[in-house]
Protein backbone atom coordinates (compact mmCIF):
# COMPACT_ATOMS: atom_id res chain seq x y z
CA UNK A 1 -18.73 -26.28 5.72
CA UNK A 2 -19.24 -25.30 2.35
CA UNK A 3 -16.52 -24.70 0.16
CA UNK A 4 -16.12 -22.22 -2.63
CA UNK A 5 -13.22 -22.82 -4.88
CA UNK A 6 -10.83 -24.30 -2.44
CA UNK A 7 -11.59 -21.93 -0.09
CA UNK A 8 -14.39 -21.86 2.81
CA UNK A 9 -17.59 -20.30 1.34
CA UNK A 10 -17.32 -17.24 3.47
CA UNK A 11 -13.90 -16.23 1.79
CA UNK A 12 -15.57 -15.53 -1.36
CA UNK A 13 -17.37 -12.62 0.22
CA UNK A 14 -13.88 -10.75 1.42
CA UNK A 15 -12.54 -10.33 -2.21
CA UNK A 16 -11.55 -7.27 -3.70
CA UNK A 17 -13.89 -8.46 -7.12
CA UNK A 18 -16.97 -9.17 -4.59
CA UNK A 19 -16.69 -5.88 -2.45
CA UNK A 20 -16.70 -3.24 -4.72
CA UNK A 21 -20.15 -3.90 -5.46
CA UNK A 22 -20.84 -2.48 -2.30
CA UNK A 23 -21.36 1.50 -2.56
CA UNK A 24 -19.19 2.83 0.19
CA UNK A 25 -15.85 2.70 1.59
CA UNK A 26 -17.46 2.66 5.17
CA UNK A 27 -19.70 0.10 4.12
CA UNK A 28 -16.98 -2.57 2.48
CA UNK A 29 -15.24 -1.69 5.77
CA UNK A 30 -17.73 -2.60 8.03
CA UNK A 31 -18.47 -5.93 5.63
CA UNK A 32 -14.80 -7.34 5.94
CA UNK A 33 -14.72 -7.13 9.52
CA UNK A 34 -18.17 -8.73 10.41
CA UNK A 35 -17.67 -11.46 7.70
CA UNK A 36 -13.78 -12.04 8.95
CA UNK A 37 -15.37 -12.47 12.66
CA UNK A 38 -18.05 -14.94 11.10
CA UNK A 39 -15.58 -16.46 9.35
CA UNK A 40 -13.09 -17.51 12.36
CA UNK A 41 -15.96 -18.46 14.21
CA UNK A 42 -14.89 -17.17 17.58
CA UNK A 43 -14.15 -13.90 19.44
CA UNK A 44 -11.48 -11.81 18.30
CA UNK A 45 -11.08 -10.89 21.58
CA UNK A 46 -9.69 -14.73 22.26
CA UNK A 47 -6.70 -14.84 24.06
CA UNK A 48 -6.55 -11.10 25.25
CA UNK A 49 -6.48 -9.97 28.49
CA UNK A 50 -9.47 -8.28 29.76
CA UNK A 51 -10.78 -7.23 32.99
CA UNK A 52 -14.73 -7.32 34.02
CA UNK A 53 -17.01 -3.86 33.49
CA UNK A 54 -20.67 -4.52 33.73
CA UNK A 55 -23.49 -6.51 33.08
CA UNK A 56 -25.73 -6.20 29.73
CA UNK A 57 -28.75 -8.11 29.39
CA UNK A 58 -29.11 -10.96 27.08
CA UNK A 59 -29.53 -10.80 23.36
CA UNK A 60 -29.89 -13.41 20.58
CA UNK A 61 -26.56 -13.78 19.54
CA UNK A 62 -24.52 -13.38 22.42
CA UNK A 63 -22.24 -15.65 23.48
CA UNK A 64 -23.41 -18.40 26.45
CA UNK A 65 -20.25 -18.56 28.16
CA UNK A 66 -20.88 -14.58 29.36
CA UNK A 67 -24.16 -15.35 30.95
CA UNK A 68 -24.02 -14.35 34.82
CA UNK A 69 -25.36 -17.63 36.45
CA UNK A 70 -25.31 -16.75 39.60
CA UNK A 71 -27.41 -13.30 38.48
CA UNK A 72 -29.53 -15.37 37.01
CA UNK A 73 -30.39 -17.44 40.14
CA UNK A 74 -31.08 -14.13 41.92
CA UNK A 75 -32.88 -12.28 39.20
CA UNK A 76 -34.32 -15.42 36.83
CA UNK A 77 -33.17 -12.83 34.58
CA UNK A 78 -29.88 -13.45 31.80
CA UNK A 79 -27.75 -11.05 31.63
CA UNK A 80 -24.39 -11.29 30.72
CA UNK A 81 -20.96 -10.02 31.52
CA UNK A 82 -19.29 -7.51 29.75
CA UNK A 83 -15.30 -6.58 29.39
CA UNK A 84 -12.98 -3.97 28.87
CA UNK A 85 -9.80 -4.14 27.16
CA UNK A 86 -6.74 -4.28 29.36
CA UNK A 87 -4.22 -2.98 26.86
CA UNK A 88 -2.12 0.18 26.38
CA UNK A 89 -1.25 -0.77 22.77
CA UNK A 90 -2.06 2.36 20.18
CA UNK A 91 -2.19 1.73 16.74
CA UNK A 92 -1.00 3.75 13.86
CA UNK A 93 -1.59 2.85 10.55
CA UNK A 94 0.71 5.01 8.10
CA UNK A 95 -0.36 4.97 4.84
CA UNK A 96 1.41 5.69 1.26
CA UNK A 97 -0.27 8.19 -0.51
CA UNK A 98 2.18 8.89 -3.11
CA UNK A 99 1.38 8.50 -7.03
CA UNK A 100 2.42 5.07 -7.52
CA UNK A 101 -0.17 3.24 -5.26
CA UNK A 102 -2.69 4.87 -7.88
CA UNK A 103 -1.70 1.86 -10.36
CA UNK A 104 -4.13 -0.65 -11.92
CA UNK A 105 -3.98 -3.26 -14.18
CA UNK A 106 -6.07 -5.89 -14.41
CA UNK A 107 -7.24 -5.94 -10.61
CA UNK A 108 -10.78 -5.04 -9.09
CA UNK A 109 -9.18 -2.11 -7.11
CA UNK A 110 -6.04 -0.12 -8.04
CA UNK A 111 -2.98 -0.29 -4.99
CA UNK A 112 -4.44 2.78 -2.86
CA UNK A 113 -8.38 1.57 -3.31
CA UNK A 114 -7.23 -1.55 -1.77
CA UNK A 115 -4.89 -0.42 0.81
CA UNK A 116 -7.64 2.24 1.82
CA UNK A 117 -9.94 -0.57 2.40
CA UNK A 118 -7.50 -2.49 4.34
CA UNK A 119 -6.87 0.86 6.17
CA UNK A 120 -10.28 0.92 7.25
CA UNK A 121 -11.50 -2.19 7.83
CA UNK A 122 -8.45 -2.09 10.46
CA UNK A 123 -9.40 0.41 12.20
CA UNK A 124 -12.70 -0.55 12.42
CA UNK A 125 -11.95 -3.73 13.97
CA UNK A 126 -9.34 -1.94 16.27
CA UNK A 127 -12.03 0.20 17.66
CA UNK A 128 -14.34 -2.88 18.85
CA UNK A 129 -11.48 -3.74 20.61
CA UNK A 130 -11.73 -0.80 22.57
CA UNK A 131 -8.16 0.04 21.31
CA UNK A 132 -7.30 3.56 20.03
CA UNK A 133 -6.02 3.87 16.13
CA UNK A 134 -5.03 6.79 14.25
CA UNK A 135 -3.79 7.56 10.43
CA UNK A 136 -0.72 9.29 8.40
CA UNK A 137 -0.64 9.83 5.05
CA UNK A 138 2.27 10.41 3.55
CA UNK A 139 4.44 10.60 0.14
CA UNK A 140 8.04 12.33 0.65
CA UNK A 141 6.53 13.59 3.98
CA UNK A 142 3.73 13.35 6.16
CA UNK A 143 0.39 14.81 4.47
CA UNK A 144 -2.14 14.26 7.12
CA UNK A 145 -1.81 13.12 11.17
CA UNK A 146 -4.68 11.69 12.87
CA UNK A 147 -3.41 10.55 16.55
CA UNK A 148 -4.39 7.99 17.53
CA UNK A 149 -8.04 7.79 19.47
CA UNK A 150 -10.73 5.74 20.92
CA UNK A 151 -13.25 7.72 20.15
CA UNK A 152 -16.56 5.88 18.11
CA UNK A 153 -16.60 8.84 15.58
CA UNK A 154 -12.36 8.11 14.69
CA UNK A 155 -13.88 5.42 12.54
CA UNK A 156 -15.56 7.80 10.04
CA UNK A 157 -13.19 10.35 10.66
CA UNK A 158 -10.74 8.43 8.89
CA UNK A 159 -12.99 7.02 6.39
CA UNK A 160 -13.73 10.75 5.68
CA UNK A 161 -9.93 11.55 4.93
CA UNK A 162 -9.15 8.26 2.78
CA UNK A 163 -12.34 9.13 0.46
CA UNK A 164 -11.21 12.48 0.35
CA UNK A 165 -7.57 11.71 -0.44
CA UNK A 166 -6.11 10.94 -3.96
CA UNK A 167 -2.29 9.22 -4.54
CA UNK A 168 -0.25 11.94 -5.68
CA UNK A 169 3.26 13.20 -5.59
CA UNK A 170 6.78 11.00 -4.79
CA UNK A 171 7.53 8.75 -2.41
CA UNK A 172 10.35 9.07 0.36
CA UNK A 173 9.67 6.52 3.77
CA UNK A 174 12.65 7.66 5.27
CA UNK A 175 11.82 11.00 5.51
CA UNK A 176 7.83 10.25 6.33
CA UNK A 177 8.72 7.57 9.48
CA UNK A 178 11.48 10.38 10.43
CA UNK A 179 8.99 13.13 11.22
CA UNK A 180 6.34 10.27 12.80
CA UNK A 181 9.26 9.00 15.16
CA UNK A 182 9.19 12.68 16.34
CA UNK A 183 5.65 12.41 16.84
CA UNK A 184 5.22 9.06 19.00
CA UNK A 185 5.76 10.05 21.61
CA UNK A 186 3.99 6.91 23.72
CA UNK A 187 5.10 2.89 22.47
CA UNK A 188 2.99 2.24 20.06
CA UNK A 189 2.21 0.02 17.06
CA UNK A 190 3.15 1.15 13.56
CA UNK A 191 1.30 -0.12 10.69
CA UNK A 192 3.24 0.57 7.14
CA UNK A 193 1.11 0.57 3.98
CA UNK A 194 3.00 0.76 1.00
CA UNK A 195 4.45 -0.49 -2.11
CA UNK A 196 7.40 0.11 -0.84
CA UNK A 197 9.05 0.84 -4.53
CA UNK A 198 11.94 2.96 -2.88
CA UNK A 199 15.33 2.87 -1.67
CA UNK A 200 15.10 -0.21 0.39
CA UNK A 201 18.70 0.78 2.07
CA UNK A 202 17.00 3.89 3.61
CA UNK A 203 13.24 2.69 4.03
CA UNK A 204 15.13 -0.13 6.71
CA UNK A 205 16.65 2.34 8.17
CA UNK A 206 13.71 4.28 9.27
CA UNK A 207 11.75 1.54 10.39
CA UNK A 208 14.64 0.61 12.26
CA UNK A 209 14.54 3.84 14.04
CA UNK A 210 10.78 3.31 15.19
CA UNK A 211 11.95 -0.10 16.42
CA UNK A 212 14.51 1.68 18.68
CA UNK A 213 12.06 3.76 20.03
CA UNK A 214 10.32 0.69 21.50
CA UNK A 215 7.86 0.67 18.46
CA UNK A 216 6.52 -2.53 17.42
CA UNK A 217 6.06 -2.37 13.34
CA UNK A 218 4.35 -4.40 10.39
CA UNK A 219 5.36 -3.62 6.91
CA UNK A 220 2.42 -4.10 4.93
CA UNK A 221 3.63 -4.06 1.08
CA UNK A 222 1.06 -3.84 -1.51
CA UNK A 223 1.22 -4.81 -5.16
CA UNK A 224 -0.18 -4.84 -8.26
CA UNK A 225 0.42 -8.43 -9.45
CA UNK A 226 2.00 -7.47 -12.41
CA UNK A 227 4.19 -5.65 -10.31
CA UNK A 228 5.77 -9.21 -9.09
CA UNK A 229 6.10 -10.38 -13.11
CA UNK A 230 5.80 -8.26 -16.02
CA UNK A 231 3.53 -10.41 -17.57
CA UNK A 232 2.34 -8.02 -20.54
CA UNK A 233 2.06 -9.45 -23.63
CA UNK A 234 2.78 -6.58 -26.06
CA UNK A 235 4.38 -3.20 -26.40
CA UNK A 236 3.35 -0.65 -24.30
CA UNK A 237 4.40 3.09 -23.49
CA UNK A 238 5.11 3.35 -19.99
CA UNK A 239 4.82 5.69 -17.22
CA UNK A 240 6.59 6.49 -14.42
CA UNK A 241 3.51 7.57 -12.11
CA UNK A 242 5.94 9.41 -9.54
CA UNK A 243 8.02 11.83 -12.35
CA UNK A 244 5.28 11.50 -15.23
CA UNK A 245 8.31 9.99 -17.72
CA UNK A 246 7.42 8.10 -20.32
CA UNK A 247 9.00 4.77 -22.20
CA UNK A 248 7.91 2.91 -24.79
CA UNK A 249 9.19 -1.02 -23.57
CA UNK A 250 8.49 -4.40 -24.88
CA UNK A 251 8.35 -6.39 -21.66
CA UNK A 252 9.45 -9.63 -23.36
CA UNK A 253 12.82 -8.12 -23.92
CA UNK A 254 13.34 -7.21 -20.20
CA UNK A 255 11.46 -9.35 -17.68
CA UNK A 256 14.21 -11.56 -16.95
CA UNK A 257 16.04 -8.85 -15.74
CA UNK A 258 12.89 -7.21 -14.46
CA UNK A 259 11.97 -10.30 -12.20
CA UNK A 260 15.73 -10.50 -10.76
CA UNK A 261 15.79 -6.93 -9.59
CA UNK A 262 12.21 -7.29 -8.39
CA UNK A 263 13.23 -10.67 -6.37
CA UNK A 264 16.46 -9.05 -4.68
CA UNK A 265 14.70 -6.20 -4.02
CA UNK A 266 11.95 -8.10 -1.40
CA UNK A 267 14.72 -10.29 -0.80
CA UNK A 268 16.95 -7.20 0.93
CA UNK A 269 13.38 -6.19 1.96
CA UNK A 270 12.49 -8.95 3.97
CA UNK A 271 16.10 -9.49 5.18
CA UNK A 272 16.28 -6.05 6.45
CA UNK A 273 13.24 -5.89 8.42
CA UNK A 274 13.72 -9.65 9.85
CA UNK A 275 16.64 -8.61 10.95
CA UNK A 276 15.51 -5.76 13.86
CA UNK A 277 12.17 -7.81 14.34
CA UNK A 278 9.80 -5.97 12.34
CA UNK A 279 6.94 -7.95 10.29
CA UNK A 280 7.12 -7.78 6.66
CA UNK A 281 3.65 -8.82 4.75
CA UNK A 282 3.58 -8.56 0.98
CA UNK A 283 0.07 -9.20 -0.52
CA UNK A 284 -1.47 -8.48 -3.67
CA UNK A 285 -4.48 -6.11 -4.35
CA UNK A 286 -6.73 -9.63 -5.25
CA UNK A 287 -5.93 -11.29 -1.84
CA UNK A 288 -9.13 -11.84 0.18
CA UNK A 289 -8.93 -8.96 3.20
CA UNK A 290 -8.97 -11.67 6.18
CA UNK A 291 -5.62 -12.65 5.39
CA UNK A 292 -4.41 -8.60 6.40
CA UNK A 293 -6.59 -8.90 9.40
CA UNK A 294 -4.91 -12.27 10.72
CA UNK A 295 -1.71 -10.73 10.50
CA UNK A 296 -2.53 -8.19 12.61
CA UNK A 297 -4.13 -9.94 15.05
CA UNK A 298 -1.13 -12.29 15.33
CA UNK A 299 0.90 -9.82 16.19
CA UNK A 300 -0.95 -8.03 18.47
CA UNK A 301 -1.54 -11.15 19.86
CA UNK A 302 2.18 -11.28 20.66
CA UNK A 303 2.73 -8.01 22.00
């Protein structure tokens, strides 16, 4: 295999700098999935349990190991064998909306434009697997509820919303998973965008309380990379995005202090969710998009 930087040559084509020259959100969507599944080279369905539907005839492309032999022998026609997903699992991917995930730097995408795309590239790829997905957006409380569904049409339904939607307001997760926990009413799996710049004390607390209503969870934390270091080289006025007030900084004279309260922060992070079995993720807005994929799959796989 060809490799591109270190990495297989297909990477290159799932990286925030290489998608956005693709026009639409639905289309980038739709790009990451088909090039993750090329990319793996072998079903995504892999490992799941599935139970037999119908037959489909043959087409270039399809996989040998379907074809119906003994149909064949009766027909001299291939066809091959098609399944259905044997799986209750319902997905729903909750999604930060607040002001902050509006920051960019020096990335391709700013922190919402990335998790959007991660958002529906997921969902996408949840709805070839037959399973049902749905959306929240929310900032100190849930904006918009999509339950989960199915459906084909969910897919642009949610595209719809997330090109529609713009990162405004605060940010509170406790009180947003509080009024989803009253919503789930089946098990189901909770996906957690954010950048999860809050009260870390509280935010573990309410994914705890999904994961004692039988909820399996990923926190999915998104970042700015600058976020992580406060590499800036000179003076700058900043901006709290959230309350709109304003500080003129020199980050040389802080980012000591800036990178310790950063690293105990994902340290309590990560602590608090390992400890009542709930996935934490923390990925940057240029990671290529497989690597949010795999992580779900694994643990749906595990489910």
């Amino acid at each position: 295999m060809a490799v591109y930087g270190g990495e297989a040559a297909w990477r290159q084509y799932l990286r925030p700098e290489f998608l956005m020259r693709l026009q639409s959100l639905e289309l980038r969507a739709r790009y990451v999935v088909e090039g993750f599944l090329v990319g793996i080279h072998r079903s995504p369905y892999h490992g799941f349990s599935v139970e037999f539907a119908e037959h489909r005839q043959y087409h270039p492309g399809d996989e040998p190991r379907l074809i119906d032999w003994k149909v064949y022998a009766r027909t001299d026609r291939f066809y091959v064998k098609q399944f259905e997903e044997e799986t209750n699992v319902r997905t729903l991917i909750a999604l930060d909306c607040s002001a902050s995930m509006g920051f960019q730097y020096e990335s391709s995408l700013s922190k919402w434009g990335y998790a959007a795309l991660c958002v529906a590239a997921l969902t996408y790829l949840l709805l070839r697997q037959k399973d049902a997905v749905g959306l929240a957006l929310y900032n100190t409380g849930v904006q918009v509820y999509r339950p989960p569904s199915a459906r084909a049409s969910q897919f642009r339904e949610i595209v719809q919303l997330l090109e529609e939607t713009e990162p405004t307001g605060r940010t509170h997760i406790a009180t947003a998973l509080s009024q989803l926990a009253e919503r789930l009413r089946r098990r189901s799996l909770v996906v957690l965008c954010s950048d999860f710049l809050d009260a870390v004390d509280e935010s573990v607390a309410a994914l705890r309380r999904l994961r004692a209503q039988n909820h399996e969870v990923i926190a999915l934390q998104i970042l700015e990379p600058v976020e992580r270091t406060l590499e800036i080289a000179r003076a700058a006025d900043f901006q709290d995005l959230e309350t709109a007030e304003r500080m003129p900084i020199h980050p040389y004279f802080l980012r000591n202090d800036y990178r310790h309260a950063f690293e105990q922060h994902q340290r309590q992070l990560a602590t608090g969710c390992a400890e009542h079995g709930i996935d934490f993720f923390s990925i940057d807005t240029t990671t290529p998009f497989d690597r949010v994929l795999r992580q779900y799959l694994a643990k749906r796989r595990r489910m």
